[in-house]
Protein backbone atom coordinates (compact mmCIF):
# COMPACT_ATOMS: atom_id res chain seq x y z
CA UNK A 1 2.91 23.82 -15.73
CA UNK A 2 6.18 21.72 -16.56
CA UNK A 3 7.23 19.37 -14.11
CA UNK A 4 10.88 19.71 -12.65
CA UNK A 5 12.74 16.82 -13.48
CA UNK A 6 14.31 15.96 -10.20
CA UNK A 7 12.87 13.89 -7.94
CA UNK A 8 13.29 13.04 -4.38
CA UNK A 9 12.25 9.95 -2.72
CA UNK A 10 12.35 9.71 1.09
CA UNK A 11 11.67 6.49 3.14
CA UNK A 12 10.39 6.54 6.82
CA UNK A 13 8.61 4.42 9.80
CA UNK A 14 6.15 7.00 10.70
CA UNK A 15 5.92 4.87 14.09
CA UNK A 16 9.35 6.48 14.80
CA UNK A 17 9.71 10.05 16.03
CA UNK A 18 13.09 9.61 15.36
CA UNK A 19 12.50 8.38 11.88
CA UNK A 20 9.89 11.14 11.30
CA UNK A 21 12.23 14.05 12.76
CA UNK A 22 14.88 12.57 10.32
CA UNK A 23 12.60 12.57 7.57
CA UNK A 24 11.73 16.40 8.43
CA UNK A 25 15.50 16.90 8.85
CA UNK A 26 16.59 16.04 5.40
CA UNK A 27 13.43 17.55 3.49
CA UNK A 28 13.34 20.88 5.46
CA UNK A 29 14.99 23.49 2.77
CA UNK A 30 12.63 21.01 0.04
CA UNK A 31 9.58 22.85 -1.83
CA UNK A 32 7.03 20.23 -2.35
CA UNK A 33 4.66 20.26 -5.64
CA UNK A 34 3.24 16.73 -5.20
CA UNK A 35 3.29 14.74 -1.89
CA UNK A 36 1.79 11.51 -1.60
CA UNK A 37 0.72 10.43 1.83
CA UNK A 38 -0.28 6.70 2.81
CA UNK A 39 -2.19 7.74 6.25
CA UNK A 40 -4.37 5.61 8.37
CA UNK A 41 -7.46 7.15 10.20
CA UNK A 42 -7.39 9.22 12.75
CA UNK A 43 -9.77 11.70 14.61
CA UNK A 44 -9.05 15.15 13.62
CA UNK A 45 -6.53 16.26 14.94
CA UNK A 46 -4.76 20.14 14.45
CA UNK A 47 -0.89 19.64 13.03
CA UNK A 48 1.75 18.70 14.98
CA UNK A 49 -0.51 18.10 18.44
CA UNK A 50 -0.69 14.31 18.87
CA UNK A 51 2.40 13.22 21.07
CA UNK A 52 4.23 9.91 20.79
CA UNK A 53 2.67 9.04 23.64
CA UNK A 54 -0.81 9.11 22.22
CA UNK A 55 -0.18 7.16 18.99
CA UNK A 56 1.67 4.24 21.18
């Protein structure tokens, strides 16, 4: 498999919904083939469930 030689880099305080929804916003017509995630740990949890409330 050859890798595609653009490359987009995207920034964002994942404390923020804002910052997350803009995030999602500027990626959302982007096919991902490698996405490298710094997470913390959490209790499993099923996609897009936990509120803002529950992470403050």
């Amino acid at each position: 498999m050859l890798l595609q030689s653009q490359t987009t880099l995207v920034q964002a305080g994942l404390a923020s919904m804002h910052s997350i929804s803009g995030m999602v916003e500027l990626l959302k017509d982007t096919s991902f083939a490698v996405l490298v995630n710094n997470a913390g740990v959490w209790k499993p949890t099923p996609l897009g469930s936990t509120s803002e409330t529950l992470l403050n």
